[in-house]
PDB file of N, CA and C in Angstrom:
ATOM      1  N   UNK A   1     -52.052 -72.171 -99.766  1.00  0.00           N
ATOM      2  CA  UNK A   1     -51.025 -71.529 -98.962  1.00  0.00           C
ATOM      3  C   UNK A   1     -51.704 -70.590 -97.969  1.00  0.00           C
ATOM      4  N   UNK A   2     -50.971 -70.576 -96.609  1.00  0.00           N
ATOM      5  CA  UNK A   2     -51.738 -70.332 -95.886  1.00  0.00           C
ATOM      6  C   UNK A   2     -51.148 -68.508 -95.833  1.00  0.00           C
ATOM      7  N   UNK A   3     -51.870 -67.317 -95.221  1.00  0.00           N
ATOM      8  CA  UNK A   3     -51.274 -65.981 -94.882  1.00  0.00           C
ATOM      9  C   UNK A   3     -50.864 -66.247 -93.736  1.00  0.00           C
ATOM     10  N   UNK A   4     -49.675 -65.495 -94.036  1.00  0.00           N
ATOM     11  CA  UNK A   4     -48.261 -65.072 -93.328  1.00  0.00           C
ATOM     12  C   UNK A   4     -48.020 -63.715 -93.024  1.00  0.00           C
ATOM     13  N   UNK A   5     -48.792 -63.353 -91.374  1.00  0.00           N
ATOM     14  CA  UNK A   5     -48.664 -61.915 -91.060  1.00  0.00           C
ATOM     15  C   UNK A   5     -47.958 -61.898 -89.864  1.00  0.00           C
ATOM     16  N   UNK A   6     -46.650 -61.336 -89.822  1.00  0.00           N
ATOM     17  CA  UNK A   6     -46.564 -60.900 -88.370  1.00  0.00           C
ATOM     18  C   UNK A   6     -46.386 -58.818 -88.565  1.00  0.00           C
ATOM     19  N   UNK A   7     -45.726 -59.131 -86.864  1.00  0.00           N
ATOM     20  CA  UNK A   7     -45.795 -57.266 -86.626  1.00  0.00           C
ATOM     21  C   UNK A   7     -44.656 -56.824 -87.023  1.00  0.00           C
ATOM     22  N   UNK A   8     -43.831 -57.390 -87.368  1.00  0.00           N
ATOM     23  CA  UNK A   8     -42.433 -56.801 -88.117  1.00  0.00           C
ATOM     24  C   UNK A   8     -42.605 -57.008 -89.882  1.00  0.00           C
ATOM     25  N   UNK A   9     -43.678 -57.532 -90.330  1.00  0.00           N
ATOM     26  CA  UNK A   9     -43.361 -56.986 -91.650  1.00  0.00           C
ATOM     27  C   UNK A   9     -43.622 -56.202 -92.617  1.00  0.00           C
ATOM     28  N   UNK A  10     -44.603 -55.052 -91.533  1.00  0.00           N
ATOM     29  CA  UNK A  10     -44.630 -53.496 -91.942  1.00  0.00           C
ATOM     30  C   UNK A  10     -43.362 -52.519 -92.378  1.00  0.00           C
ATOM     31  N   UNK A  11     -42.477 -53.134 -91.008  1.00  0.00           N
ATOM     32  CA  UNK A  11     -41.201 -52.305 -91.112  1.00  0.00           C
ATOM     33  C   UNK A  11     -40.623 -52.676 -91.849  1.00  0.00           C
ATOM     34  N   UNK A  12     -40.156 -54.297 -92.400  1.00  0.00           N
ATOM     35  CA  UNK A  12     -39.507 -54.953 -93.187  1.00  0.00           C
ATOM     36  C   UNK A  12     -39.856 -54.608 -94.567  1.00  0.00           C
ATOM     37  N   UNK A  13     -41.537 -54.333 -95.000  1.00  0.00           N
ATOM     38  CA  UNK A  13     -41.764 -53.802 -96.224  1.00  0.00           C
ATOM     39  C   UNK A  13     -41.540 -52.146 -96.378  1.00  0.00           C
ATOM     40  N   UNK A  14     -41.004 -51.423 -95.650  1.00  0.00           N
ATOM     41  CA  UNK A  14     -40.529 -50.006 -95.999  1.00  0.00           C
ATOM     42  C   UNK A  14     -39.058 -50.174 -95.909  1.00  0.00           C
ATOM     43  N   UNK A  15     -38.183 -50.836 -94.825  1.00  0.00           N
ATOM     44  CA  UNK A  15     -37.038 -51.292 -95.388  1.00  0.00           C
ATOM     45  C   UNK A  15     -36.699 -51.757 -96.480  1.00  0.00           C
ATOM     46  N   UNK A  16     -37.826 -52.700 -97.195  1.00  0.00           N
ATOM     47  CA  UNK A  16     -37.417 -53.026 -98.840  1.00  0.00           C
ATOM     48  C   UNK A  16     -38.007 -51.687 -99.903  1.00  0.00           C
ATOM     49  N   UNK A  17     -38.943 -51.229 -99.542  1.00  0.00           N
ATOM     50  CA  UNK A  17     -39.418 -50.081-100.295  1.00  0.00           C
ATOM     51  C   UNK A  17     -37.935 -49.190-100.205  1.00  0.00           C
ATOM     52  N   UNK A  18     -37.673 -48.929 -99.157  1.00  0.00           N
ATOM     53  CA  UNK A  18     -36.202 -47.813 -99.473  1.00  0.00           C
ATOM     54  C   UNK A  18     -35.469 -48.232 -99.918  1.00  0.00           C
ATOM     55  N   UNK A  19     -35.376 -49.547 -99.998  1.00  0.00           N
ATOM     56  CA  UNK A  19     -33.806 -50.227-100.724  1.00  0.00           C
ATOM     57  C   UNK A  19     -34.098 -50.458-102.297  1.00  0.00           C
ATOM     58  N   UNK A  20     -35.666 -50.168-102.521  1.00  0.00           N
ATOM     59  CA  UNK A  20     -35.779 -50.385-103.824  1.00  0.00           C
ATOM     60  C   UNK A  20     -35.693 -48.794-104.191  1.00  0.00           C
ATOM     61  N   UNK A  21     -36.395 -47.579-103.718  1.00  0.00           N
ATOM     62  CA  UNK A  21     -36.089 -46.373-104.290  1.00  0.00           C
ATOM     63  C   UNK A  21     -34.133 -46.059-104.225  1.00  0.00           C
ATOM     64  N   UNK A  22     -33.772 -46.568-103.338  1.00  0.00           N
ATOM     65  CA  UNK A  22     -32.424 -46.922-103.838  1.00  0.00           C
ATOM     66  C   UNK A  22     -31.682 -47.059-104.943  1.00  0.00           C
ATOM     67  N   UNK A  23     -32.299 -48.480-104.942  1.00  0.00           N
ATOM     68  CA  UNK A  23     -31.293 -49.154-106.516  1.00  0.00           C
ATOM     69  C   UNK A  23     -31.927 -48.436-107.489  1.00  0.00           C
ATOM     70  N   UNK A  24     -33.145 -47.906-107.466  1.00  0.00           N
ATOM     71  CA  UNK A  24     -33.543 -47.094-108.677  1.00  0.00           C
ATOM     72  C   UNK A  24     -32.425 -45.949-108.829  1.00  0.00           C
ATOM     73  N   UNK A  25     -31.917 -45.204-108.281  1.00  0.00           N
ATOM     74  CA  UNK A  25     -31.374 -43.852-107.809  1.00  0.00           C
ATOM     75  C   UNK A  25     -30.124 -44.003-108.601  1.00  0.00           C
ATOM     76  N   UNK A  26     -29.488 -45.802-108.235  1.00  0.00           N
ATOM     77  CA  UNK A  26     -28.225 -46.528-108.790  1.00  0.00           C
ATOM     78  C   UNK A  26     -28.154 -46.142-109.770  1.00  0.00           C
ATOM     79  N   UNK A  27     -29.360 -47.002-110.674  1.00  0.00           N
ATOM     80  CA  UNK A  27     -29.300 -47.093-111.869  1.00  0.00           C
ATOM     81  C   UNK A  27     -29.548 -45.574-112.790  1.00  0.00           C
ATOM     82  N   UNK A  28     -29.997 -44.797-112.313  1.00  0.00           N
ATOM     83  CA  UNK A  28     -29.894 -43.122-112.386  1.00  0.00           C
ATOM     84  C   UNK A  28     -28.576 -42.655-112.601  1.00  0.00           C
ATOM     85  N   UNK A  29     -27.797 -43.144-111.373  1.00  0.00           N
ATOM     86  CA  UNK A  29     -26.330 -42.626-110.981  1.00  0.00           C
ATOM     87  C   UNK A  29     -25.464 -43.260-112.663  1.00  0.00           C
ATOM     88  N   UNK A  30     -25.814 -44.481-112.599  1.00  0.00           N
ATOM     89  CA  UNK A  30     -24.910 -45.582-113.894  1.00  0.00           C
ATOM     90  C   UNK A  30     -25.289 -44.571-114.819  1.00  0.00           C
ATOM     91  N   UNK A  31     -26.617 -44.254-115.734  1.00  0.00           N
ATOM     92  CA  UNK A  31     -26.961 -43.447-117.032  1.00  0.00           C
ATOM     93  C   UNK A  31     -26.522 -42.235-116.601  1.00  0.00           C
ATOM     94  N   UNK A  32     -26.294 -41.569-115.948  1.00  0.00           N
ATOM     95  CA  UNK A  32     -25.890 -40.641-115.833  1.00  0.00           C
ATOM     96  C   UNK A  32     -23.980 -39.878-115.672  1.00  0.00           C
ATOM     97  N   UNK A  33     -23.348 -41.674-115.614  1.00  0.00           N
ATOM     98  CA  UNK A  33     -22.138 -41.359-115.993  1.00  0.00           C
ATOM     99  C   UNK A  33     -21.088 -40.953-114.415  1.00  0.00           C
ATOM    100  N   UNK A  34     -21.988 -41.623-113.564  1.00  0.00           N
ATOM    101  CA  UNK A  34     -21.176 -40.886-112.352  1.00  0.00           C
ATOM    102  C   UNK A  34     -19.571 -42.322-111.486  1.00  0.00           C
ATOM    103  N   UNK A  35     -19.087 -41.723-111.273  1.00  0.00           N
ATOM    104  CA  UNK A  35     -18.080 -42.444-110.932  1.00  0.00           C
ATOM    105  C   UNK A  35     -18.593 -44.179-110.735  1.00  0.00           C
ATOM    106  N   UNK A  36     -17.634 -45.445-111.026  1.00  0.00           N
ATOM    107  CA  UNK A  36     -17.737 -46.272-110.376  1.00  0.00           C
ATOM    108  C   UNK A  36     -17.756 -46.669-108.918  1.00  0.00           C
ATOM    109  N   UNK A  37     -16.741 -45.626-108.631  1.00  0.00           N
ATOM    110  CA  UNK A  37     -16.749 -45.993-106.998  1.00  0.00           C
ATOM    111  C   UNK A  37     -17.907 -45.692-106.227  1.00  0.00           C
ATOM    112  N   UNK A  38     -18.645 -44.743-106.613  1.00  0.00           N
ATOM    113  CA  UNK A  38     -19.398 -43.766-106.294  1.00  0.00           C
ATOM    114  C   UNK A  38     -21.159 -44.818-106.335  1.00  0.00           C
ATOM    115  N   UNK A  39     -21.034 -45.576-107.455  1.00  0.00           N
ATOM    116  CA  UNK A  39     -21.823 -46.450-107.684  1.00  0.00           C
ATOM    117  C   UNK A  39     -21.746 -47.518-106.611  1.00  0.00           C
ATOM    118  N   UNK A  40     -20.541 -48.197-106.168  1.00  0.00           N
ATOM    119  CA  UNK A  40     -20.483 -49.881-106.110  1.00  0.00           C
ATOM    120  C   UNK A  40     -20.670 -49.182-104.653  1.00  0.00           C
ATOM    121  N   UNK A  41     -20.505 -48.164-104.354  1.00  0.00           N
ATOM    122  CA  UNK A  41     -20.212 -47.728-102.531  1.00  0.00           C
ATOM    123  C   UNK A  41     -22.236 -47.675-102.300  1.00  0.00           C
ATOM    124  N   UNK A  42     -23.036 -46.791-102.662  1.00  0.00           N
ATOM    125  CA  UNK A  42     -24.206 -47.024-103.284  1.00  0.00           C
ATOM    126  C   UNK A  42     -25.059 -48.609-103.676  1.00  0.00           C
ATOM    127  N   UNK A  43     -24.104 -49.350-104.176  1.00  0.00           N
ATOM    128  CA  UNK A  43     -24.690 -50.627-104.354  1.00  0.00           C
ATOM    129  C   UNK A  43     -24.704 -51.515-102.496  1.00  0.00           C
ATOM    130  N   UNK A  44     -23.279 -51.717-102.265  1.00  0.00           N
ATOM    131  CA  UNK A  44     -23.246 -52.024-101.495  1.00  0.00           C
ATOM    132  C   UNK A  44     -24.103 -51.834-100.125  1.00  0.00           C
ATOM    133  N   UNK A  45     -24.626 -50.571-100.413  1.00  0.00           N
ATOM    134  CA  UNK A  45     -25.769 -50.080 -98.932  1.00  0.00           C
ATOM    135  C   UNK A  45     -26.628 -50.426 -99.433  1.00  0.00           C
ATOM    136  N   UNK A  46     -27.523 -50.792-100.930  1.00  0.00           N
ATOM    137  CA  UNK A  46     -28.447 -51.626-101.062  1.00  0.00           C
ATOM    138  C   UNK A  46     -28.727 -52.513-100.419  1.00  0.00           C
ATOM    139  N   UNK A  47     -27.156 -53.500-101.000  1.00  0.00           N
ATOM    140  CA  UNK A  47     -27.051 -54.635-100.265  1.00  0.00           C
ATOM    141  C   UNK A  47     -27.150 -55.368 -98.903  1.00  0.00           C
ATOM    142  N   UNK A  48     -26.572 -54.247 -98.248  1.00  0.00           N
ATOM    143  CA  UNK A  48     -26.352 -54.357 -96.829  1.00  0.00           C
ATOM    144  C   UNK A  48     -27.930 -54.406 -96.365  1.00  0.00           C
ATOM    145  N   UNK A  49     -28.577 -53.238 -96.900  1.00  0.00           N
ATOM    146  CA  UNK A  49     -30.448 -52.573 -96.572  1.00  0.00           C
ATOM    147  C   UNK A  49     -31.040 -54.268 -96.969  1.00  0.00           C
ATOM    148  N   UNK A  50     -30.913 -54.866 -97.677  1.00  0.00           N
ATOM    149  CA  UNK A  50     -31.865 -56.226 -97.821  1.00  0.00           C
ATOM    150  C   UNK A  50     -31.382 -57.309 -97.594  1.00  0.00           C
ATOM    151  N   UNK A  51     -30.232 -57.382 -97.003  1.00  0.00           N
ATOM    152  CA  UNK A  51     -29.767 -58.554 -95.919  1.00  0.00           C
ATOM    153  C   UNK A  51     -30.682 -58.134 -94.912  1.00  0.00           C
ATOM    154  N   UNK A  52     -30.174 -56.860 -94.073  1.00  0.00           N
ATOM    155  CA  UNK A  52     -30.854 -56.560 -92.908  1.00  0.00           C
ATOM    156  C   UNK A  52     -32.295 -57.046 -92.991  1.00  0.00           C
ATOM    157  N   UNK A  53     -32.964 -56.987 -94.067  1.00  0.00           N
ATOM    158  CA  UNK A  53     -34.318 -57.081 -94.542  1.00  0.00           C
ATOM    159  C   UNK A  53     -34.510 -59.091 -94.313  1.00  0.00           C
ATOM    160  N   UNK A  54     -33.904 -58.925 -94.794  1.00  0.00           N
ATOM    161  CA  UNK A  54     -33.313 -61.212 -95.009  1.00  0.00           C
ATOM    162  C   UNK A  54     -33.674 -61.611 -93.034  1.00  0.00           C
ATOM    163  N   UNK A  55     -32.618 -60.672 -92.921  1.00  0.00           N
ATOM    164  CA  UNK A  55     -32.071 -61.781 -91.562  1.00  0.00           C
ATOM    165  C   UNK A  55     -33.448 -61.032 -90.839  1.00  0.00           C
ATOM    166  N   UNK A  56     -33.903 -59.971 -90.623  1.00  0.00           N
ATOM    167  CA  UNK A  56     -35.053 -59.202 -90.332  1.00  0.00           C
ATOM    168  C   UNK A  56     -36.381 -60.966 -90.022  1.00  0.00           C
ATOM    169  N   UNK A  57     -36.701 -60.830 -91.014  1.00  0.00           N
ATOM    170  CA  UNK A  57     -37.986 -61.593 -91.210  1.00  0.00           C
ATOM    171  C   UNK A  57     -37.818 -63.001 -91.210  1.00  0.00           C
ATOM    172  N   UNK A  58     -35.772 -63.652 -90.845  1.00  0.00           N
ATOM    173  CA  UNK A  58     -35.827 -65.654 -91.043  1.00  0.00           C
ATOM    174  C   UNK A  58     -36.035 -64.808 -89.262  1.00  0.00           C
ATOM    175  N   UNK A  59     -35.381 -63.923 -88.626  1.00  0.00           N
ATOM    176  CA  UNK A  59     -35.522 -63.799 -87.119  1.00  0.00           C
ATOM    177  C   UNK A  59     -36.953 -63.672 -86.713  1.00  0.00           C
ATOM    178  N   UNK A  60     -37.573 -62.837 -87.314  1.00  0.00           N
ATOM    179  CA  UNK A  60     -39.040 -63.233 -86.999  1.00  0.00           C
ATOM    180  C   UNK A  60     -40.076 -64.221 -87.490  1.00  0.00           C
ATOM    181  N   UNK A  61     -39.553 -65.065 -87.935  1.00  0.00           N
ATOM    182  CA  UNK A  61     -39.983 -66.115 -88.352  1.00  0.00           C
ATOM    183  C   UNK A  61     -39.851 -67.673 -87.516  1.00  0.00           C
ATOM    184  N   UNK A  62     -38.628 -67.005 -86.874  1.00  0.00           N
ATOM    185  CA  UNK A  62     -37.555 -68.757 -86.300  1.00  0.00           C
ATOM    186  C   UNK A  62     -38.368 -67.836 -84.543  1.00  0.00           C
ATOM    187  N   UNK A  63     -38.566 -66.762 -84.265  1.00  0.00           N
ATOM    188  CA  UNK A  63     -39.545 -66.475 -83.258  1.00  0.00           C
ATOM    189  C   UNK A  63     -41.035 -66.283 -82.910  1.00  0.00           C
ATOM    190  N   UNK A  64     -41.122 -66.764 -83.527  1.00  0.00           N
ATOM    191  CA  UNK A  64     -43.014 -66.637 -83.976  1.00  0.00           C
ATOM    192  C   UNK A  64     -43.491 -68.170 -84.613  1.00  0.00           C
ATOM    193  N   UNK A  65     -42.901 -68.710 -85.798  1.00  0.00           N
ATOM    194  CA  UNK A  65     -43.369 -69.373 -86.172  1.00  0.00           C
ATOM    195  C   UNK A  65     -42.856 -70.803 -85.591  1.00  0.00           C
ATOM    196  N   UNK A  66     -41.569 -71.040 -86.090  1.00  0.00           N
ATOM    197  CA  UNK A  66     -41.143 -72.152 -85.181  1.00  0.00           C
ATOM    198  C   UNK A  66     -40.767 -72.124 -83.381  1.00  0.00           C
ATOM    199  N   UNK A  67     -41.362 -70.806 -82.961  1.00  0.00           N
ATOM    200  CA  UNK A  67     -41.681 -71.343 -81.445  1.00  0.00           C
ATOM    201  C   UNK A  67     -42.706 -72.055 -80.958  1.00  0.00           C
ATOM    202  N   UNK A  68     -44.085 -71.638 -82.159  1.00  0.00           N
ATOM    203  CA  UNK A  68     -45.536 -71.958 -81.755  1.00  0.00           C
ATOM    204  C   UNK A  68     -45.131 -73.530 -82.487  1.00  0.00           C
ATOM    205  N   UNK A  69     -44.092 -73.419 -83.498  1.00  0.00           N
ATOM    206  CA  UNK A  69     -44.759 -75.154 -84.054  1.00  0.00           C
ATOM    207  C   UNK A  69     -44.690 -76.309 -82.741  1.00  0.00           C
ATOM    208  N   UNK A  70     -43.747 -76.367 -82.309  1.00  0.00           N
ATOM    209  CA  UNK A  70     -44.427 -77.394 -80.748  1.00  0.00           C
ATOM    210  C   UNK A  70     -45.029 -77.275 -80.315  1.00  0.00           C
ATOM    211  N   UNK A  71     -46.069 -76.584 -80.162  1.00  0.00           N
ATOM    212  CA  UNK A  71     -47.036 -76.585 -79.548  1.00  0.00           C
ATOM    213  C   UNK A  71     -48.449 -77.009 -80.473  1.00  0.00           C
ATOM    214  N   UNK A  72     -48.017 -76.892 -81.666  1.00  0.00           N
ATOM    215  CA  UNK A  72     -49.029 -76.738 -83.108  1.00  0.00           C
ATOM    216  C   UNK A  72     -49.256 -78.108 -83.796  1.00  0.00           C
ATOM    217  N   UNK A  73     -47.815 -78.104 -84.167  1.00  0.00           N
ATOM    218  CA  UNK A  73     -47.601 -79.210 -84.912  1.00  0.00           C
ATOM    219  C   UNK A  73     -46.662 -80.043 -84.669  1.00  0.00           C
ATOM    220  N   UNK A  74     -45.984 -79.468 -83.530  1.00  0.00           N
ATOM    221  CA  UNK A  74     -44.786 -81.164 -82.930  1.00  0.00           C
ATOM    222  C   UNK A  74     -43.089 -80.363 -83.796  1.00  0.00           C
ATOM    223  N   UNK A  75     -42.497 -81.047 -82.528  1.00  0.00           N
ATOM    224  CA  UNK A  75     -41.169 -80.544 -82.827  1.00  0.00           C
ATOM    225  C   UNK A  75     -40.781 -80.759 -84.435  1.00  0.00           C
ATOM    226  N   UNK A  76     -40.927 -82.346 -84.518  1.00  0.00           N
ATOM    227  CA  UNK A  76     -40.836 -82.270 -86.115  1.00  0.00           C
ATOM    228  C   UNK A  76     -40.950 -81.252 -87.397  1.00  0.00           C
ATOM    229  N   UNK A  77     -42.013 -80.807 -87.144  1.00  0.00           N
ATOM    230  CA  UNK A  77     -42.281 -80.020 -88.365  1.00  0.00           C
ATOM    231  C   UNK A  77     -41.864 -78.394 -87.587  1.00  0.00           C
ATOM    232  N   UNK A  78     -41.126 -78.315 -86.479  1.00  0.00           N
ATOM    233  CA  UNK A  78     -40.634 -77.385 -86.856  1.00  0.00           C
ATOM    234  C   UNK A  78     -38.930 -77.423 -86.945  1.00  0.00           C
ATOM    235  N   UNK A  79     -38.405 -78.747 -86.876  1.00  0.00           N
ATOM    236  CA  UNK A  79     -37.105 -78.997 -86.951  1.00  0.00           C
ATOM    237  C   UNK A  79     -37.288 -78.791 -88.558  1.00  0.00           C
ATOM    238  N   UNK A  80     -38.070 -79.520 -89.244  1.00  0.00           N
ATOM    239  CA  UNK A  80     -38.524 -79.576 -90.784  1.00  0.00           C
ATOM    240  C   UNK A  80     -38.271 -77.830 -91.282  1.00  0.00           C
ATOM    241  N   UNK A  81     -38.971 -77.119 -90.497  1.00  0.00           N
ATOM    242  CA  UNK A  81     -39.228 -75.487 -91.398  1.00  0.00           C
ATOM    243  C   UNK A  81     -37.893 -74.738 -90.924  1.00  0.00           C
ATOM    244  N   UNK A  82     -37.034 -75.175 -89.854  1.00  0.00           N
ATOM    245  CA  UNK A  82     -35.727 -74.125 -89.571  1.00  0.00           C
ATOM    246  C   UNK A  82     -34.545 -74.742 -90.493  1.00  0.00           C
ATOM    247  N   UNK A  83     -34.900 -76.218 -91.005  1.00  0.00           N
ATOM    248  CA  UNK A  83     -34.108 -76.700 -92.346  1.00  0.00           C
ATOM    249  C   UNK A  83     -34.245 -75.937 -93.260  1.00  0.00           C
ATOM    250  N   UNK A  84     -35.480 -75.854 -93.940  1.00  0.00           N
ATOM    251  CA  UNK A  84     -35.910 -74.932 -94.827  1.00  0.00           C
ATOM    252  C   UNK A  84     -35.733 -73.564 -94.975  1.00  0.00           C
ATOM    253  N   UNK A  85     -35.442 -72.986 -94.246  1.00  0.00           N
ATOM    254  CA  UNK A  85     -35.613 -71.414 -94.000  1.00  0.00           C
ATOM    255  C   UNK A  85     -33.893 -71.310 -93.904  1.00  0.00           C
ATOM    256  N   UNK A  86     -33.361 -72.474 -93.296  1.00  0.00           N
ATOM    257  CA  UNK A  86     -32.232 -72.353 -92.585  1.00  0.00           C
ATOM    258  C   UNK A  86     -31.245 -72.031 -94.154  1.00  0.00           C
ATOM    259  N   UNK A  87     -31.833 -72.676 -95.469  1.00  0.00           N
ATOM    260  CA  UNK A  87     -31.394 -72.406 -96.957  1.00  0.00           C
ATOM    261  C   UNK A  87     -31.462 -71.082 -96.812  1.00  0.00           C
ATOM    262  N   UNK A  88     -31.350 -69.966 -96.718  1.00  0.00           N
ATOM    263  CA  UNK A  88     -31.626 -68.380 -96.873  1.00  0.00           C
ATOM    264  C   UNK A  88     -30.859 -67.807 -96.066  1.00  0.00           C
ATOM    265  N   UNK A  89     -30.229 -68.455 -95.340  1.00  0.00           N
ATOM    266  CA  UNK A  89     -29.088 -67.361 -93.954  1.00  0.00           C
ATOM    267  C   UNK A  89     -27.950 -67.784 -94.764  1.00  0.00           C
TER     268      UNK A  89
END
């Protein structure tokens, strides 16, 4: 397998780093007895934080990677990888 670096997934890995000190915080909030609403409102901005994170990196991916594949490897294989990736949106 080959490495997979672009320039957005510095930001994308502190966007998931906060969404993980997050859900930790959640699960703090749950043992600690604090409202449901108070929780699922809390969950939900998790949620929202690692979509953004999702659609973040198939967008820099479907711009970086399958722009260069015609030129790389032929339309094919990049009609092939926006199938693939296209499973995750």
């Amino acid at each position: 397998m080959t490495e997979h670096r672009h320039e957005s997934h510095p930001a994308i890995v502190k966007r998931l780093n906060r969404a993980g000190g997050h859900l930790r915080s959640i699960v703090e909030m749950i043992e600690a007895g604090r409202p449901c609403t108070d929780v699922a409102q809390q969950l939900h901005a998790v949620e929202k934080a690692v979509a953004s994170a999702k659609r973040a990196l198939i967008n820099d991916h479907i711009d970086h990677c399958l722009m260069h594949a015609e030129t790389n490897d032929g339309v094919g294989s990049a009609v092939e990888e926006f199938r693939t990736i296209s499973k995750y949106l």
